[in-house]
N, C-alpha and C. Protein backbone atom coordinates (compact mmCIF):
# COMPACT_ATOMS: atom_id res chain seq x y z
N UNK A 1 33.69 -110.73 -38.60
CA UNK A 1 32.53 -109.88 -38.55
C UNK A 1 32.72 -108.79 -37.53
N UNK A 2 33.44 -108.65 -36.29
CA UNK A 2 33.58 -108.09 -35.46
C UNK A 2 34.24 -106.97 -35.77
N UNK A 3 35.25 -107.38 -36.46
CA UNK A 3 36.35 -106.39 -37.04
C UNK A 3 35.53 -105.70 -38.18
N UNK A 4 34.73 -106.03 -39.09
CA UNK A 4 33.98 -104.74 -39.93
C UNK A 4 32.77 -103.94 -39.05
N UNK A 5 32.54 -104.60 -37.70
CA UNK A 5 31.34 -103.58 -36.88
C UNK A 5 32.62 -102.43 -36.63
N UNK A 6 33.57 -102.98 -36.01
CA UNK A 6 34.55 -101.88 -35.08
C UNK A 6 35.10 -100.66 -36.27
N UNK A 7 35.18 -101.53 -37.87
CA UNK A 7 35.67 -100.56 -38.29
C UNK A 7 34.63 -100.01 -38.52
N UNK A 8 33.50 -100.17 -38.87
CA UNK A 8 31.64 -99.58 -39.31
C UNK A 8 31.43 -98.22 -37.83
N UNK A 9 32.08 -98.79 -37.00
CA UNK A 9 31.11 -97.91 -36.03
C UNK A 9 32.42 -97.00 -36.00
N UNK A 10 33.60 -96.79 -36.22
CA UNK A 10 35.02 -96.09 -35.84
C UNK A 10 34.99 -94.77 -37.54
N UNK A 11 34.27 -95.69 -38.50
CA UNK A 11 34.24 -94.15 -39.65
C UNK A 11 33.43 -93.61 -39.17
N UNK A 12 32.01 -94.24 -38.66
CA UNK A 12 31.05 -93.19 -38.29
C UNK A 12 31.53 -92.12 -37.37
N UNK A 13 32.18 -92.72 -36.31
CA UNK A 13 32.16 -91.78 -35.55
C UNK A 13 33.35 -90.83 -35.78
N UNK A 14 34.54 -91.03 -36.45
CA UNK A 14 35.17 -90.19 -37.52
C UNK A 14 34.56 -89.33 -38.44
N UNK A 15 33.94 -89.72 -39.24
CA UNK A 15 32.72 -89.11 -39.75
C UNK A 15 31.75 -87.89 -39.15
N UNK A 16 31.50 -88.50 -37.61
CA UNK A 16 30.15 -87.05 -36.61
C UNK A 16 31.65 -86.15 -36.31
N UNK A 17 32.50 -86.54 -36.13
CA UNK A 17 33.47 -85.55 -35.56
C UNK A 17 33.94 -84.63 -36.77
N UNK A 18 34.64 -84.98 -37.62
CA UNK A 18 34.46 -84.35 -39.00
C UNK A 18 33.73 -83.35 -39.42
N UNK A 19 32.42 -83.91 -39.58
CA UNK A 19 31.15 -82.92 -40.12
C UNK A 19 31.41 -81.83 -39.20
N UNK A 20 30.68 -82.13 -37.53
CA UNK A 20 30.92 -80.79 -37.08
C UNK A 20 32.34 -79.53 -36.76
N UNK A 21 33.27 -80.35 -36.98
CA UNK A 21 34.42 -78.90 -37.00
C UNK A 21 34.37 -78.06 -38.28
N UNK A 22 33.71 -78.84 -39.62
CA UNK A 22 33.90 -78.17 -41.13
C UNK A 22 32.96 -77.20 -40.68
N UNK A 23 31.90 -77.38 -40.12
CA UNK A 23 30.43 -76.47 -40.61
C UNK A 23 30.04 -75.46 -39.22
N UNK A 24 31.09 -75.61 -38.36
CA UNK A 24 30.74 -74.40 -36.76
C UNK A 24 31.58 -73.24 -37.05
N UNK A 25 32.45 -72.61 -37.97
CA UNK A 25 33.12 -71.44 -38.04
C UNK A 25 32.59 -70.22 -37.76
N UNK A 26 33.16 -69.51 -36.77
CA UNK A 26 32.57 -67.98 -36.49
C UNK A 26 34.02 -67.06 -36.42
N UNK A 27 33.90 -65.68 -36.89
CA UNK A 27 34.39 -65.18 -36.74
C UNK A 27 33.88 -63.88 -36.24
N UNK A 28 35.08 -62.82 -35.64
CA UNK A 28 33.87 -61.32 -35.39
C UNK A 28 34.93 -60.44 -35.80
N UNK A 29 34.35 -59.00 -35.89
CA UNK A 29 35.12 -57.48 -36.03
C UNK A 29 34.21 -57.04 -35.17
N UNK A 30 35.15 -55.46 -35.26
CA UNK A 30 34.78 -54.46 -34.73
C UNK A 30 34.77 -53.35 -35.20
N UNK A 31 33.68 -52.57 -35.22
CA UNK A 31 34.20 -51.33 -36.77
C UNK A 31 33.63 -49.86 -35.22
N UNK A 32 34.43 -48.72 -35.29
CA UNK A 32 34.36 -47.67 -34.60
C UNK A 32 33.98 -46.80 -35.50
N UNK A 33 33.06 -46.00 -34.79
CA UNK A 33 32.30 -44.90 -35.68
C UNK A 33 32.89 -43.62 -34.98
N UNK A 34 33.48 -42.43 -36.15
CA UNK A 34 32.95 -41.39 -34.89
C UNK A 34 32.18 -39.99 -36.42
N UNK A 35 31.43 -39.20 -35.29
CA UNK A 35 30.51 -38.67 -35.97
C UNK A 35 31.29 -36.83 -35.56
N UNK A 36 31.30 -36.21 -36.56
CA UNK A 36 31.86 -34.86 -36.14
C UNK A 36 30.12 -33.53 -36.23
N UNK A 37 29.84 -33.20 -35.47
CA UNK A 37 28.66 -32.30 -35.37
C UNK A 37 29.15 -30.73 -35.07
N UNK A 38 29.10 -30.00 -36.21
CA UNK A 38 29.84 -28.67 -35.55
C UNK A 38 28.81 -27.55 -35.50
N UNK A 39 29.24 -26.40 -34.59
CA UNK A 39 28.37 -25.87 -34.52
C UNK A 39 27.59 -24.86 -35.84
N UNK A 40 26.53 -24.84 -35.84
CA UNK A 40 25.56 -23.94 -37.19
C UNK A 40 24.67 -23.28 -36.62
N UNK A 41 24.81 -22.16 -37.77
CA UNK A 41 23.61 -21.19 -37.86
C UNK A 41 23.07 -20.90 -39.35
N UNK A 42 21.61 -20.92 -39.29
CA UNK A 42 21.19 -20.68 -40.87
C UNK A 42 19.94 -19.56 -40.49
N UNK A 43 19.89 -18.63 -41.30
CA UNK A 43 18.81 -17.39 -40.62
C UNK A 43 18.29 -17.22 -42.40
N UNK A 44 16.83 -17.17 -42.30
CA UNK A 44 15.89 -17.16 -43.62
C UNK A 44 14.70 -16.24 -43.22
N UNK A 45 14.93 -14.63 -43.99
CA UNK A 45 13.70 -14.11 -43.97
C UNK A 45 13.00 -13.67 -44.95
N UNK A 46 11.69 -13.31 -44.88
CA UNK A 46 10.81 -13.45 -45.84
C UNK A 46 10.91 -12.32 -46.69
N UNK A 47 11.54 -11.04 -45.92
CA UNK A 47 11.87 -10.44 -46.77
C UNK A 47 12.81 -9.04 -46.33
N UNK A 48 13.59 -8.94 -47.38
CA UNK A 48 14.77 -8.20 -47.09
C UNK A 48 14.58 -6.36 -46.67
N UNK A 49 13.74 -6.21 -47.02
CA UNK A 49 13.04 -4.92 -46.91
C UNK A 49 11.84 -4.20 -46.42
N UNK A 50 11.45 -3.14 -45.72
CA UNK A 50 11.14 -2.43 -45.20
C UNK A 50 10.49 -1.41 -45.07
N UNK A 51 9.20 -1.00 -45.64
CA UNK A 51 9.18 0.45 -45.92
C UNK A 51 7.72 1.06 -45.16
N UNK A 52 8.15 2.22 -45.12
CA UNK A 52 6.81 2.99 -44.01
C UNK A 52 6.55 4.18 -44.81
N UNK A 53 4.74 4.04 -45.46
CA UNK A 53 4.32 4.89 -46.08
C UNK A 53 4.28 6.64 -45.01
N UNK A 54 4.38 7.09 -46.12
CA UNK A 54 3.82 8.77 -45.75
C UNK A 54 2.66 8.92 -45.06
N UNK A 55 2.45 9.56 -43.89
CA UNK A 55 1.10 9.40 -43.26
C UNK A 55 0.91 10.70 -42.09
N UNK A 56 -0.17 11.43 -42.06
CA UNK A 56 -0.75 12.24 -41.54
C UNK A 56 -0.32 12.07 -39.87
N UNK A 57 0.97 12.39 -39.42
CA UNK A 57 1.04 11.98 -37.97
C UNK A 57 -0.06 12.43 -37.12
N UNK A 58 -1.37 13.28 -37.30
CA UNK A 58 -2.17 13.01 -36.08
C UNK A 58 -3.02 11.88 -36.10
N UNK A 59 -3.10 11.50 -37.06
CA UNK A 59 -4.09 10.28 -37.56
C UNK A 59 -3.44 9.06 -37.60
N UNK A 60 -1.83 9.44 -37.33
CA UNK A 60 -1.06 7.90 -37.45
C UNK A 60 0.01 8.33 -36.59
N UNK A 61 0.27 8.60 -35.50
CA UNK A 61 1.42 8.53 -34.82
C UNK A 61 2.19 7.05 -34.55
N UNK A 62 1.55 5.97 -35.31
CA UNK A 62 2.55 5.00 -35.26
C UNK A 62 2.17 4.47 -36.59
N UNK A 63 3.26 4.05 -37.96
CA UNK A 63 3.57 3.80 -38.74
C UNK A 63 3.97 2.26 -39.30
N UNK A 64 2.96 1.05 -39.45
CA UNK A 64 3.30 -0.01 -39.67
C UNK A 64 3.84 -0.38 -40.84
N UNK A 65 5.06 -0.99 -40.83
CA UNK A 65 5.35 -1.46 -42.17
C UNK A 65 4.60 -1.91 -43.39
N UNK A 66 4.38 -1.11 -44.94
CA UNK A 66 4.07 -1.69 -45.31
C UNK A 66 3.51 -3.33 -45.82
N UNK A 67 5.07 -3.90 -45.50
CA UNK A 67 5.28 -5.23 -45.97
C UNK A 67 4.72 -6.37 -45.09
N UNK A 68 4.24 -5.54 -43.95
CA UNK A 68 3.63 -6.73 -43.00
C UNK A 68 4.84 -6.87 -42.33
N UNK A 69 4.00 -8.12 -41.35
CA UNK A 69 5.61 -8.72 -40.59
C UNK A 69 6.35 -9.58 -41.41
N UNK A 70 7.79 -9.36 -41.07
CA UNK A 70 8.76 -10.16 -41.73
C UNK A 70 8.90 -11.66 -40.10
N UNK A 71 9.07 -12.58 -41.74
CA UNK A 71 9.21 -14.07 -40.67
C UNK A 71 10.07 -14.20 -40.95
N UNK A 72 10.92 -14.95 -39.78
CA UNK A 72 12.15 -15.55 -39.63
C UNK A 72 12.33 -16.90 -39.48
N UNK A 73 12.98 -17.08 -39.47
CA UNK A 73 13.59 -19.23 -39.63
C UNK A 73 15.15 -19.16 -39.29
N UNK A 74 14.74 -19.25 -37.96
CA UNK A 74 15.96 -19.41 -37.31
C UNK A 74 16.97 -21.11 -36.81
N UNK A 75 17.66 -21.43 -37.70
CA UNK A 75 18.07 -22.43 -36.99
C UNK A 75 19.36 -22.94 -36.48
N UNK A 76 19.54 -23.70 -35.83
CA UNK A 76 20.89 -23.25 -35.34
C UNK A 76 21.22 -24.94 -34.08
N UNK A 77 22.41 -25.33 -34.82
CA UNK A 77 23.46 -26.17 -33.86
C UNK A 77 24.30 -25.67 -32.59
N UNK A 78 24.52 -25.99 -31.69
CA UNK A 78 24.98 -26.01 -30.77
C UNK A 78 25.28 -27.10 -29.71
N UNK A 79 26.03 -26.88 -29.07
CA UNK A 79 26.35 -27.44 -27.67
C UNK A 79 25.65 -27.70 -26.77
N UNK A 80 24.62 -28.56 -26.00
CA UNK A 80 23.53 -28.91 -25.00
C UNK A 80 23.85 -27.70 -23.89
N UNK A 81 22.85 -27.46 -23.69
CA UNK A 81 22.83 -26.20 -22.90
C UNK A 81 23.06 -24.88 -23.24
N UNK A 82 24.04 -24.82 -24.57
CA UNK A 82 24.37 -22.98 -25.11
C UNK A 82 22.68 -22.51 -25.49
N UNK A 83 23.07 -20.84 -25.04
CA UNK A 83 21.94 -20.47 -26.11
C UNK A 83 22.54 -19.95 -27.44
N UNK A 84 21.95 -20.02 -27.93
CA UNK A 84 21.44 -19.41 -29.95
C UNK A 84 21.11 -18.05 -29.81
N UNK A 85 21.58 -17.32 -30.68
CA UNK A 85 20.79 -15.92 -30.02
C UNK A 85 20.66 -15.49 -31.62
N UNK A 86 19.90 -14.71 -31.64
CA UNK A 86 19.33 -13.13 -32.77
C UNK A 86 19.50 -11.92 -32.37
N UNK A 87 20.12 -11.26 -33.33
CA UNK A 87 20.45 -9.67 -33.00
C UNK A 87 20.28 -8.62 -34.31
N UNK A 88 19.67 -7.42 -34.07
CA UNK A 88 20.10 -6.96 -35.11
C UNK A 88 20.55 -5.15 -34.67
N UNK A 89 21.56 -4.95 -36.12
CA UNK A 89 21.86 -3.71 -35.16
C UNK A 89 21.98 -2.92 -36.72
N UNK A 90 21.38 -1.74 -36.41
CA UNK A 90 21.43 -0.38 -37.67
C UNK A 90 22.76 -0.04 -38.00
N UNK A 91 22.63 0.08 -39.04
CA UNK A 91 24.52 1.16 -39.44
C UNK A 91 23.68 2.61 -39.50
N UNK A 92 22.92 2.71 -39.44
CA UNK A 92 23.08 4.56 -38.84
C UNK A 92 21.86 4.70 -38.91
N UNK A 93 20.90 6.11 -38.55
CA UNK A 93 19.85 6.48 -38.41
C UNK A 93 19.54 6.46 -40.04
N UNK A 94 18.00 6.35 -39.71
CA UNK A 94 17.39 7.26 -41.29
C UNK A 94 17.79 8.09 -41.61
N UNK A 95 18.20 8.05 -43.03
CA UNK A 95 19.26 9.05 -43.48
C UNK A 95 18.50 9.70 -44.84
N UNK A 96 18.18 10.93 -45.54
CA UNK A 96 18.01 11.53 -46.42
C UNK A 96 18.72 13.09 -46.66
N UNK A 97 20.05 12.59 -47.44
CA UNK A 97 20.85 13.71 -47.45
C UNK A 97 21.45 14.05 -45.87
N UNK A 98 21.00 15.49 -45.35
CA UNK A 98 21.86 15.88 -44.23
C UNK A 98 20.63 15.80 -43.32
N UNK A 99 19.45 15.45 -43.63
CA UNK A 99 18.02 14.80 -42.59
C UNK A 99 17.71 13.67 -42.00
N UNK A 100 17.81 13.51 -41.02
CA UNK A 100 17.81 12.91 -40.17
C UNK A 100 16.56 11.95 -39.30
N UNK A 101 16.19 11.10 -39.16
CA UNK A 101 15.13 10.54 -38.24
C UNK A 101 16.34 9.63 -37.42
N UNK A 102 16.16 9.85 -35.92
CA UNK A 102 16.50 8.68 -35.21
C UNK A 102 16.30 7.38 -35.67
N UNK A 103 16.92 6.60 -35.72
CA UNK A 103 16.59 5.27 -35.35
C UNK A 103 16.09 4.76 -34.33
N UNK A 104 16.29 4.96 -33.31
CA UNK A 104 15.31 4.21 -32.46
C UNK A 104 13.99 4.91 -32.25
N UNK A 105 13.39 5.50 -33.79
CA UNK A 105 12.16 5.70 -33.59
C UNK A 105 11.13 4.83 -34.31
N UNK A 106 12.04 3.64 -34.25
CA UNK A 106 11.34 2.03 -34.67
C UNK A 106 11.76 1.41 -34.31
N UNK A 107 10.74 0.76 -34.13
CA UNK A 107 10.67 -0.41 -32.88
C UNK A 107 10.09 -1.81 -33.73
N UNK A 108 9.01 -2.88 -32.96
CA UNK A 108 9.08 -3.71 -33.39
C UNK A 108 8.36 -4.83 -32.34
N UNK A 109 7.29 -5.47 -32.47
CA UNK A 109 6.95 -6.68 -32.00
C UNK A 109 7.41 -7.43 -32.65
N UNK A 110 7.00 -8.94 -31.37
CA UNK A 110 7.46 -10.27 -32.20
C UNK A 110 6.95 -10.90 -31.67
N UNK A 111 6.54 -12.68 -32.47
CA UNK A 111 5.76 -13.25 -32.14
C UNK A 111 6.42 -14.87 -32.37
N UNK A 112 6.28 -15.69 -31.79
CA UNK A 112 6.79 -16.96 -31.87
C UNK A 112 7.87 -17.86 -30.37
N UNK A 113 7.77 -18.30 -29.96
CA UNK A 113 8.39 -18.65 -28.55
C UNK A 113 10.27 -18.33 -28.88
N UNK A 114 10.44 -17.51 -27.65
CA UNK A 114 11.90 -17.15 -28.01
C UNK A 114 12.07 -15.81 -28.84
N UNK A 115 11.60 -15.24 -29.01
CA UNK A 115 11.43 -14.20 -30.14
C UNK A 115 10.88 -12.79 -29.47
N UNK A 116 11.51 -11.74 -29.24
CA UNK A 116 11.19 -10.65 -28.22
C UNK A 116 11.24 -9.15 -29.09
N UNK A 117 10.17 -8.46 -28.38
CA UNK A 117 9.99 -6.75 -28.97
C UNK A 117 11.39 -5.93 -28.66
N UNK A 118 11.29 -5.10 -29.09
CA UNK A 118 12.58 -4.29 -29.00
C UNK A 118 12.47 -2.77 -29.96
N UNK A 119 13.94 -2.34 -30.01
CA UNK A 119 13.88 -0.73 -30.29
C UNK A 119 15.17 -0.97 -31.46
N UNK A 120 15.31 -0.63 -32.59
CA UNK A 120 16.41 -0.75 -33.24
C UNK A 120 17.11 0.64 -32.73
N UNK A 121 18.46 0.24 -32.61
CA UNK A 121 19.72 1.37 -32.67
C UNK A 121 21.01 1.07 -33.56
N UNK A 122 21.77 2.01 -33.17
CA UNK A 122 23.20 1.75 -33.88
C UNK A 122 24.09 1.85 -33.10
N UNK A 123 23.56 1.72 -32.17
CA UNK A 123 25.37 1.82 -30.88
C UNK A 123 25.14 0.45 -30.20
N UNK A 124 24.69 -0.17 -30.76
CA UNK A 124 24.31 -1.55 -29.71
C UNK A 124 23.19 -2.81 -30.29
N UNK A 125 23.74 -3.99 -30.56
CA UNK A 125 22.87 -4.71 -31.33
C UNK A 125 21.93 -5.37 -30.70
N UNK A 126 20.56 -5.20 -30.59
CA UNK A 126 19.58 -5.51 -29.55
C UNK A 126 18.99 -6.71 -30.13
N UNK A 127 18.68 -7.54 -29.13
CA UNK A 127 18.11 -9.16 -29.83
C UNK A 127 16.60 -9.19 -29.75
N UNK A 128 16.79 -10.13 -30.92
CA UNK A 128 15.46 -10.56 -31.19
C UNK A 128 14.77 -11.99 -30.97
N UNK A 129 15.85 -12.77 -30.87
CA UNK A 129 15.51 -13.95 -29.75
C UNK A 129 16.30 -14.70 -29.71
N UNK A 130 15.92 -15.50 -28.75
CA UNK A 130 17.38 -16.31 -27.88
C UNK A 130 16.91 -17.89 -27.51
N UNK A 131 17.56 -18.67 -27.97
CA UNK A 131 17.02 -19.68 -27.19
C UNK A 131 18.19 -20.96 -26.93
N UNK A 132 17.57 -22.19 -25.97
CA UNK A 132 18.51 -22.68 -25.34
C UNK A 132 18.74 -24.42 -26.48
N UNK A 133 19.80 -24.74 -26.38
CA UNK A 133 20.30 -25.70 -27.22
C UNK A 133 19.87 -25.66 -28.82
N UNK A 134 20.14 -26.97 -29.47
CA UNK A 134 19.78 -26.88 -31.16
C UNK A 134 18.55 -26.67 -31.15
N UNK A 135 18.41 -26.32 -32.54
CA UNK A 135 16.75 -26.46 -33.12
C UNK A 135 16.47 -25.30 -34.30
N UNK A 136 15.07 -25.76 -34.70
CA UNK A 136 14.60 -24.75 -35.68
C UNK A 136 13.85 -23.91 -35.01
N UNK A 137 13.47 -22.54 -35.30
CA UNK A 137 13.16 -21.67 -34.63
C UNK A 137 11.88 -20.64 -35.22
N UNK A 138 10.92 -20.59 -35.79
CA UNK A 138 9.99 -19.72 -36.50
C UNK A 138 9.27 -18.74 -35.73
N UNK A 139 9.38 -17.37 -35.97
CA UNK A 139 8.41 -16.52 -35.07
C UNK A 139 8.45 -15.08 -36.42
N UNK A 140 8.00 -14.07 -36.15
CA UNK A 140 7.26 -12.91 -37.20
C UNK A 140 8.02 -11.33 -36.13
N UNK A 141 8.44 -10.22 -36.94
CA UNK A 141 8.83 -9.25 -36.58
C UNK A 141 7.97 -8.34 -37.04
N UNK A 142 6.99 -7.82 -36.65
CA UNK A 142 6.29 -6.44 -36.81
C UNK A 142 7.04 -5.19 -36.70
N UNK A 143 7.31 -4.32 -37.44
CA UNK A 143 8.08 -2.90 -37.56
C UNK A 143 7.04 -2.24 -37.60
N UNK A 144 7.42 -0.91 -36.84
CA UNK A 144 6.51 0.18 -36.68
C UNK A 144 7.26 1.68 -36.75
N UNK A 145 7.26 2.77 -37.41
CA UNK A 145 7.97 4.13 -37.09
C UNK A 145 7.10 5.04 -36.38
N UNK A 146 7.69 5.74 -35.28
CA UNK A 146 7.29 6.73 -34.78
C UNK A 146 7.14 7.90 -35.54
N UNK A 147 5.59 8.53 -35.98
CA UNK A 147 5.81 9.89 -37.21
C UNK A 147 5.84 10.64 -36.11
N UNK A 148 5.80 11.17 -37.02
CA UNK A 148 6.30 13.33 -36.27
C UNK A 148 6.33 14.44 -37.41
N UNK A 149 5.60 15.46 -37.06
CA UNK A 149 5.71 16.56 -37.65
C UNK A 149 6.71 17.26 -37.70
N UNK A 150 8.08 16.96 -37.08
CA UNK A 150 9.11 17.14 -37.38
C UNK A 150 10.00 16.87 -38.35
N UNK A 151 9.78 15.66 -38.62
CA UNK A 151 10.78 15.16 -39.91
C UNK A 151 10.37 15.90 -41.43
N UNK A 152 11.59 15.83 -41.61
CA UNK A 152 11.53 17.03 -43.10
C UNK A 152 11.17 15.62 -44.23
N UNK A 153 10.98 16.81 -45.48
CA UNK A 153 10.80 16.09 -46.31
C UNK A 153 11.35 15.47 -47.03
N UNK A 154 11.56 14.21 -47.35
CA UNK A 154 12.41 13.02 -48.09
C UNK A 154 11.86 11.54 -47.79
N UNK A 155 13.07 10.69 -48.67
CA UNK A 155 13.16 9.26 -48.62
C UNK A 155 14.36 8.95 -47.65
N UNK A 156 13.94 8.69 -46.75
CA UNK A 156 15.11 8.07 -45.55
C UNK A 156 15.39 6.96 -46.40
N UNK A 157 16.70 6.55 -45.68
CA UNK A 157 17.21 5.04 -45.95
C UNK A 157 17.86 4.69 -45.08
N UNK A 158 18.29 3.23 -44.24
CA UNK A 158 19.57 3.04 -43.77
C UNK A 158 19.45 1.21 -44.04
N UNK A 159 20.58 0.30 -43.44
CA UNK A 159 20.89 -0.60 -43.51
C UNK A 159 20.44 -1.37 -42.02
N UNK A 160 20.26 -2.75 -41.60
CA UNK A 160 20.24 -3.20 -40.66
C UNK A 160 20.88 -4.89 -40.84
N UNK A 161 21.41 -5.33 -39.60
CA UNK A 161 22.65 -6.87 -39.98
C UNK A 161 21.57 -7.48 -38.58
N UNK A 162 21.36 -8.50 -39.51
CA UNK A 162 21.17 -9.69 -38.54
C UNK A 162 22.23 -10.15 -38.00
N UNK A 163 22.28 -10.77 -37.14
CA UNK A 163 23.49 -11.95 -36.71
C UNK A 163 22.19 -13.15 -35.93
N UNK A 164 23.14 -14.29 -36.73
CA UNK A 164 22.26 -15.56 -35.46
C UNK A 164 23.58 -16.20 -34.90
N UNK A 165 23.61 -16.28 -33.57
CA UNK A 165 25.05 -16.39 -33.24
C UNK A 165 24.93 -18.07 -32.68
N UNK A 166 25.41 -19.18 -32.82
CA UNK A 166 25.27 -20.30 -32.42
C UNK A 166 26.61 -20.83 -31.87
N UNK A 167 27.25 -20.74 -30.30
CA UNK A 167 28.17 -20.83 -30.12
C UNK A 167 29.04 -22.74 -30.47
C-alpha cells in the first residue's frame, strides 16, 4: 500500500510540474517606427482676380475692389520655431498699351492674426503675413487704387505671384 501512495503522490506531483511549464510561455518583439514630416506649403484664394471700377476721382480718390476682399488659407509645415511667410510681388505696373499707372498706387488692408497692410510693387516682394511654426492660417486682403485725374484712358492690366514660403 505504501508503494501505490509514493507512486499516487510522485505522478501528481509530476503532473503540477508538467502542467505549469506547457501553459507559462511568453515571448516579446520590438517593432521601430520612424515617421518622415517634410516641410509644406498650400496657399487657397477665393479669388484670382481683381478689378477697380471707373470712378469720378473727386468723389472717390480711393478705389475699392470690386470683388470685395480676397481670403486666403494659408497653410504651411515647418520646423518648430521657423516662420511661414506670404509675399506678393507685381510683374510690372498697370499697363494699357504705352499708359501707365504705378503700381504702388494700390495698396491693401488685411485682416486675420499674422496677416499685414501693405503697398504692392515690382522691385520687391512685400508680405502679407508671417507667422511662427506649422499651422493653418485664414485672414482677408482688401485692395484699394489710388484714382487720379491723371491716368489716361484705358483697361490697365498686370499680373501679381504669391509665394507662401515654409522653410
Amino acid at each position: 500500500m505504501t508503494d501505490i501512495r509514493r507512486l499516487t503522490l510522485g505522478f501528481a506531483a509530476f503532473a503540477l510540474v508538467a502542467t505549469q511549464g506547457l501553459g507559462a510561455a511568453t515571448a516579446t518583439g520590438s517593432l521601430s517606427a520612424t515617421v518622415t514630416v517634410s516641410a509644406m506649403a498650400k496657399l487657397t484664394l477665393s479669388s484670382a482676380t481683381v478689378t477697380f471700377p471707373s470712378a469720378d476721382p473727386d468723389s472717390s480718390p480711393s478705389i475699392a475692389a470690386a470683388e470685395g476682399p480676397v481670403t486666403i488659407t494659408a497653410k504651411g509645415k515647418t520646423s518648430n520655431g521657423a516662420t511661414i511667410s506670404l509675399t506678393l510681388l507685381a510683374a510690372d505696373d498697370l499697363l494699357s498699351g504705352s499708359d501707365s499707372i504705378p503700381i504702388s498706387n494700390v495698396t491693401w488692408t488685411a485682416s486675420g492674426a499674422g496677416f499685414a497692410a501693405g503697398t504692392m510693387s515690382r522691385a520687391a516682394a512685400q508680405t502679407v503675413g508671417s507667422w511662427t511654426n506649422s499651422g493653418n492660417r485664414t485672414g482677408t486682403q482688401t485692395f484699394a487704387l489710388a484714382n487720379s485725374w491723371s491716368y489716361a484712358a484705358g483697361n490697365y492690366t498686370t499680373t501679381a505671384q504669391y509665394t507662401l514660403t515654409a522653410p
